[in-house]
N, C-alpha and C. Protein backbone atom coordinates (compact mmCIF):
# COMPACT_ATOMS: atom_id res chain seq x y z
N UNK A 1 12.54 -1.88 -7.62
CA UNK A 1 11.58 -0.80 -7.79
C UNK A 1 10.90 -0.48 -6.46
N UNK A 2 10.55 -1.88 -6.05
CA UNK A 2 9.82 -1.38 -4.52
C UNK A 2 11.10 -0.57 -3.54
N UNK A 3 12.78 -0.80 -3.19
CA UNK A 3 13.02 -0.04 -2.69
C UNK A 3 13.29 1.70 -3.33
N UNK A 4 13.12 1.66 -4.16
CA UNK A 4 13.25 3.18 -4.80
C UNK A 4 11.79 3.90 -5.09
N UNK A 5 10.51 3.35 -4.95
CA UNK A 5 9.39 3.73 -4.22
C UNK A 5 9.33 3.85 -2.95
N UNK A 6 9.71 3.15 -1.76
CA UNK A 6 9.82 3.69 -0.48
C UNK A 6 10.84 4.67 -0.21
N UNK A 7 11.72 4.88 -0.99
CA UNK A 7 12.58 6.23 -0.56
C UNK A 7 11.81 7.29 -1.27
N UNK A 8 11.12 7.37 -2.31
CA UNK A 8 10.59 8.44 -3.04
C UNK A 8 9.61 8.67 -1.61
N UNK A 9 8.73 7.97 -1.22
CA UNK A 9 7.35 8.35 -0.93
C UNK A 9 7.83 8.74 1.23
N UNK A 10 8.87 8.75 0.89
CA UNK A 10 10.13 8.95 2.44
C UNK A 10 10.18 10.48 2.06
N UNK A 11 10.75 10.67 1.30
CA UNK A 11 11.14 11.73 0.90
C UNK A 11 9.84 13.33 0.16
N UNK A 12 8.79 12.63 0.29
CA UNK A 12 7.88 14.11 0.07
C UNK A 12 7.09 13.55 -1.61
N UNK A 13 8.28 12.41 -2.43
CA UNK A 13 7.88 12.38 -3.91
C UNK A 13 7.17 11.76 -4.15
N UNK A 14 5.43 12.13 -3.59
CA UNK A 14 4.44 10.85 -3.63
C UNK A 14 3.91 10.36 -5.07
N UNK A 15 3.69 11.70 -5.68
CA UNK A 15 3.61 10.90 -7.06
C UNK A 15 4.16 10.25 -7.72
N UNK A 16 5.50 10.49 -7.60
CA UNK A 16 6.57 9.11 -8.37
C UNK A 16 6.79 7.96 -7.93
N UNK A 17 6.36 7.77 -6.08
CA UNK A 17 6.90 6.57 -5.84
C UNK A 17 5.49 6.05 -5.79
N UNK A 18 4.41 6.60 -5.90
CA UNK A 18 2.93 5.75 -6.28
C UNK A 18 3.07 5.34 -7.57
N UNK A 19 3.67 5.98 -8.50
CA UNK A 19 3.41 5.55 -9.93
C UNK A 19 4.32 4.22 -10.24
N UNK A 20 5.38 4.10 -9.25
CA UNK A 20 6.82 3.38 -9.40
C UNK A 20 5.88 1.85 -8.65
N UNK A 21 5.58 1.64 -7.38
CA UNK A 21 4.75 1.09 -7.08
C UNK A 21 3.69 0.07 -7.65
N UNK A 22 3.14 0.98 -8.45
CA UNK A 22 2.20 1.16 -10.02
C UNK A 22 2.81 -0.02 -11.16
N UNK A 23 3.54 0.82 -11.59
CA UNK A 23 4.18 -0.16 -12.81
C UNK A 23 4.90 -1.53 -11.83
N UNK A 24 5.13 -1.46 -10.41
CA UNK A 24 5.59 -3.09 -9.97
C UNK A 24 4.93 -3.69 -10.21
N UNK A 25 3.72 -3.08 -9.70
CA UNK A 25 2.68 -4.34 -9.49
C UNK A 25 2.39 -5.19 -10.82
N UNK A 26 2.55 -3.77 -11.86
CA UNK A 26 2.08 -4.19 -12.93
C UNK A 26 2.58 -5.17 -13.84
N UNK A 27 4.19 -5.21 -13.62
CA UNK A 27 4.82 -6.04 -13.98
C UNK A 27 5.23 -7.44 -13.47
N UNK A 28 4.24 -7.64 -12.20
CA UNK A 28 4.86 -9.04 -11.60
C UNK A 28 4.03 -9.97 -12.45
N UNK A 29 4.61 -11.38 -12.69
CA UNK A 29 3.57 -11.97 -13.28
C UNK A 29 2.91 -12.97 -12.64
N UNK A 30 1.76 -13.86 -12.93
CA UNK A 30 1.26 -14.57 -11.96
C UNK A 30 2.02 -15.27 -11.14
N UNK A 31 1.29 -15.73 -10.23
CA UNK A 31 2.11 -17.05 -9.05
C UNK A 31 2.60 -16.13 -8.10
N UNK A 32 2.79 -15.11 -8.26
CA UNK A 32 4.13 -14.15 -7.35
C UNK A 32 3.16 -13.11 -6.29
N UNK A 33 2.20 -13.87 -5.30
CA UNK A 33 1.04 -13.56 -4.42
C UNK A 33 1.86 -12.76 -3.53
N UNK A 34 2.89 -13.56 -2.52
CA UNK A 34 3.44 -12.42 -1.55
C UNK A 34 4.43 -11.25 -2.10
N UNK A 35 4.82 -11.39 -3.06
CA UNK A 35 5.35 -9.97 -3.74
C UNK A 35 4.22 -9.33 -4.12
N UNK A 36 3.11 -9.90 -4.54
CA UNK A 36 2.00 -8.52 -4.56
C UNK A 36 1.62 -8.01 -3.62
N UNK A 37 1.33 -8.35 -2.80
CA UNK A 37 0.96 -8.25 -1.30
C UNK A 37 2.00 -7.56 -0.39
N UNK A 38 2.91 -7.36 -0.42
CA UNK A 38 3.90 -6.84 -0.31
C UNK A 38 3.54 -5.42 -0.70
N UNK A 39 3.93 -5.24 -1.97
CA UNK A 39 3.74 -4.27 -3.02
C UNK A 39 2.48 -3.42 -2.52
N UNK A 40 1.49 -4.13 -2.46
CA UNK A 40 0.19 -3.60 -2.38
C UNK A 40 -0.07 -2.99 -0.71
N UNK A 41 0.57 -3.87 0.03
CA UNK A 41 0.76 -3.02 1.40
C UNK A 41 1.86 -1.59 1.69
N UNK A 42 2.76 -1.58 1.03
CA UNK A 42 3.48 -0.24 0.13
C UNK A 42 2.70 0.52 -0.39
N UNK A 43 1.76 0.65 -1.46
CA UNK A 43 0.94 1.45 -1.97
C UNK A 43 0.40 1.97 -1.44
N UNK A 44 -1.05 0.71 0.01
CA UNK A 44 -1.50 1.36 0.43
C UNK A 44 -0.89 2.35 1.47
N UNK A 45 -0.24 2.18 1.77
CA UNK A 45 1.08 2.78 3.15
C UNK A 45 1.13 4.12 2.42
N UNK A 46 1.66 3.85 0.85
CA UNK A 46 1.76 5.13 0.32
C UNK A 46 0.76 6.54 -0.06
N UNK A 47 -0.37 5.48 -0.30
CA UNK A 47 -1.87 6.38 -0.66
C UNK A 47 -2.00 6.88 0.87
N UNK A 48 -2.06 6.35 1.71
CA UNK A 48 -2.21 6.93 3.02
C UNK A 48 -1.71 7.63 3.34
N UNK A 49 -0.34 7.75 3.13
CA UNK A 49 1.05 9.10 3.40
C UNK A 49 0.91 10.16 3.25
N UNK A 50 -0.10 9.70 1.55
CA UNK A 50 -0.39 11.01 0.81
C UNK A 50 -1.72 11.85 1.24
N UNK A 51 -2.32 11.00 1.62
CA UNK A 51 -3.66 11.57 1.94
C UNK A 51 -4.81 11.21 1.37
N UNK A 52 -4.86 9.96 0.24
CA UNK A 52 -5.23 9.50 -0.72
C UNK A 52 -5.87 8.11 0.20
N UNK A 53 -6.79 8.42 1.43
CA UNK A 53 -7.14 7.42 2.06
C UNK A 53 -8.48 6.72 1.59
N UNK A 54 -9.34 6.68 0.77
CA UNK A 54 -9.89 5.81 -0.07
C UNK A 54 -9.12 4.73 -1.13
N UNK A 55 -7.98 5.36 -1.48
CA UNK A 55 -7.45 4.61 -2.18
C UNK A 55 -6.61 3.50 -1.45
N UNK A 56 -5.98 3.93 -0.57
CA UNK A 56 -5.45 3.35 0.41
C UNK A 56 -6.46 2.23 1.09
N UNK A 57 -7.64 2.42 1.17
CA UNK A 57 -8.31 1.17 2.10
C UNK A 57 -8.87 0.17 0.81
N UNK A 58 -8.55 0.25 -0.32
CA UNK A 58 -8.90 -0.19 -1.41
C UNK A 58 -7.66 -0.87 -1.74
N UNK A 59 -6.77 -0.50 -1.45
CA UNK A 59 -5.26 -1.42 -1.84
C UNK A 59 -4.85 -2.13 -0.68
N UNK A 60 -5.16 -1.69 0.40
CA UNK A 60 -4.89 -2.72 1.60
C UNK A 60 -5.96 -4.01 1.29
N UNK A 61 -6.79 -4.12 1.11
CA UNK A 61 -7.78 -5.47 0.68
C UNK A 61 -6.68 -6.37 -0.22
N UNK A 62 -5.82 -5.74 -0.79
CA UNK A 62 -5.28 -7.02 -1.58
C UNK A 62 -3.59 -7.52 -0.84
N UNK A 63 -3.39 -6.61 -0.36
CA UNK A 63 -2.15 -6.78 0.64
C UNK A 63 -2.64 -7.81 2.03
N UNK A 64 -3.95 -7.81 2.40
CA UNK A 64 -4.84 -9.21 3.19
C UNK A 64 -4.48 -10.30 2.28
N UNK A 65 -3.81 -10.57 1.14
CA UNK A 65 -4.30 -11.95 0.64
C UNK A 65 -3.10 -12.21 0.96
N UNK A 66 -2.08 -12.02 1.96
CA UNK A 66 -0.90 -12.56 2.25
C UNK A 66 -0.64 -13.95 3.05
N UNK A 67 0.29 -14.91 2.98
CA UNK A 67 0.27 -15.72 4.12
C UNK A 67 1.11 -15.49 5.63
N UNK A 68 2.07 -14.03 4.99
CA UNK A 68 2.42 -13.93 6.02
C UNK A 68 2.03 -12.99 7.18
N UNK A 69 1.97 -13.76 7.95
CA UNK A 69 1.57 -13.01 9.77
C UNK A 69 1.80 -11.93 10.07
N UNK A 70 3.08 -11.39 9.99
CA UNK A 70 3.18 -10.21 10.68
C UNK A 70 2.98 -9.14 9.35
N UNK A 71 3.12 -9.32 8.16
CA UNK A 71 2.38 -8.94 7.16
C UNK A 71 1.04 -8.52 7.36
N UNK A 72 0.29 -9.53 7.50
CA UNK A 72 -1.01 -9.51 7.46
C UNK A 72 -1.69 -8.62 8.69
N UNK A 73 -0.88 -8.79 10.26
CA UNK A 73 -0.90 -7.86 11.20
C UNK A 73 -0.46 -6.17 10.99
N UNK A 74 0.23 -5.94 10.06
CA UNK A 74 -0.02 -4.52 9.64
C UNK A 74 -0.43 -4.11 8.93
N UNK A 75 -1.18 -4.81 7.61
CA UNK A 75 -1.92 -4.48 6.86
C UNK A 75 -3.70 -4.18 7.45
N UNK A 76 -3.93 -5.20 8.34
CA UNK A 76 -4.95 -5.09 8.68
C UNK A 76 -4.81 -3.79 10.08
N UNK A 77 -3.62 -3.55 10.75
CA UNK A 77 -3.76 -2.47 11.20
C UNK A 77 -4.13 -1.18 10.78
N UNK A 78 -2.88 -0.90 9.50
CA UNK A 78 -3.25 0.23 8.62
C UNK A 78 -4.70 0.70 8.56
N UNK A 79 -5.13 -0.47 7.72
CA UNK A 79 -6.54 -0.62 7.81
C UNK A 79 -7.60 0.02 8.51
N UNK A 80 -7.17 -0.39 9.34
CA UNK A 80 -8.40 -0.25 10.41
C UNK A 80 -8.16 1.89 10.59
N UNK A 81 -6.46 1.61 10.49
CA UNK A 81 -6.50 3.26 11.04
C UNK A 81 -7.14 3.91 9.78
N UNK A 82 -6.92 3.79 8.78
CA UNK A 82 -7.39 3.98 7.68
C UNK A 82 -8.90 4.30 7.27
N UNK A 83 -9.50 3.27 7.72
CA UNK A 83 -11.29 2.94 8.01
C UNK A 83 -11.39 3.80 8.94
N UNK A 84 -10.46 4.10 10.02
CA UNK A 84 -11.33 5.05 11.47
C UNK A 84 -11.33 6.30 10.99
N UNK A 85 -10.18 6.97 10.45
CA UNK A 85 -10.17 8.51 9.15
C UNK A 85 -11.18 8.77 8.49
N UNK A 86 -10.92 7.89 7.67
CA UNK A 86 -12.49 8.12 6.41
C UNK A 86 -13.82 8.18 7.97
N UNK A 87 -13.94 7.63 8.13
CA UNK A 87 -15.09 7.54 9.50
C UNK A 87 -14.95 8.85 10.08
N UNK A 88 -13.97 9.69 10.64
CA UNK A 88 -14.07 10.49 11.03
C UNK A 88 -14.06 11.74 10.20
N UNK A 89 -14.11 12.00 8.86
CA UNK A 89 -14.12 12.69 7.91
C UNK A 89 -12.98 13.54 7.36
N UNK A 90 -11.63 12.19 7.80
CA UNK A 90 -10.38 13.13 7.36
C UNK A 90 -9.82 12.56 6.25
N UNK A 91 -10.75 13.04 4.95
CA UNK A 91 -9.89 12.79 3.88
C UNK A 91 -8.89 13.41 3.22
C-alpha cells in the first residue's frame, strides 16, 4: 500500500494516495513502530506535497518516534521546512 501511495501522490493523486496512506496506518497492528514511522513520514511528505502543511507538521511528530537515523534526519528536516512555511504564512 505504501508503494502505491507514493506513486499516487508522484503523480498529482493526492487524495487517494493520502487516504491509501490512511487506511496503512490504520491497519498496522501494534509492535510495528518503524513501519509506522515510516508510513507517517510518507503522509507527512504527502500533506506537504499537497499543501496541507499543518497537517503535515502534525504527522511528522510521529514519524520522530523512529530508531532509525537517517529516517529520523529527514523527518526532522521536513519538519523544520515545514515549521519555516507555516511561519512564513504559506499555507
Amino acid at each position: 500500500m505504501n508503494n502505491r501511495a507514493v506513486a499516487l501522490i508522484q503523480v498529482g493523486k493526492h487524495a487517494e494516495g493520502l487516504d491509501l496512506y490512511k487506511k496503512a496506518l490504520a491497519s498496522l497492528p501494534d509492535g510495528h513502530a518503524e513501519a509506522r514511522a515510516l508510513l507517517s513520514y510518507n503522509l507527512g511528505l504527502g500533506f506537504a506535497r499537497s499543501g496541507r502543511l499543518k497537517d503535515a507538521a502534525a504527522t511528522l511528530e510521529a514519524a520522530l518516534q523512529t530508531k532509525n537515523s537517517q529516517r529520523k534526519r529527514k523527518a526532522q528536516s521536513l519538519r523544520t521546512r515545514v515549521a519555516k512555511a507555516l511561519a512564513e504564512g504559506r499555507l
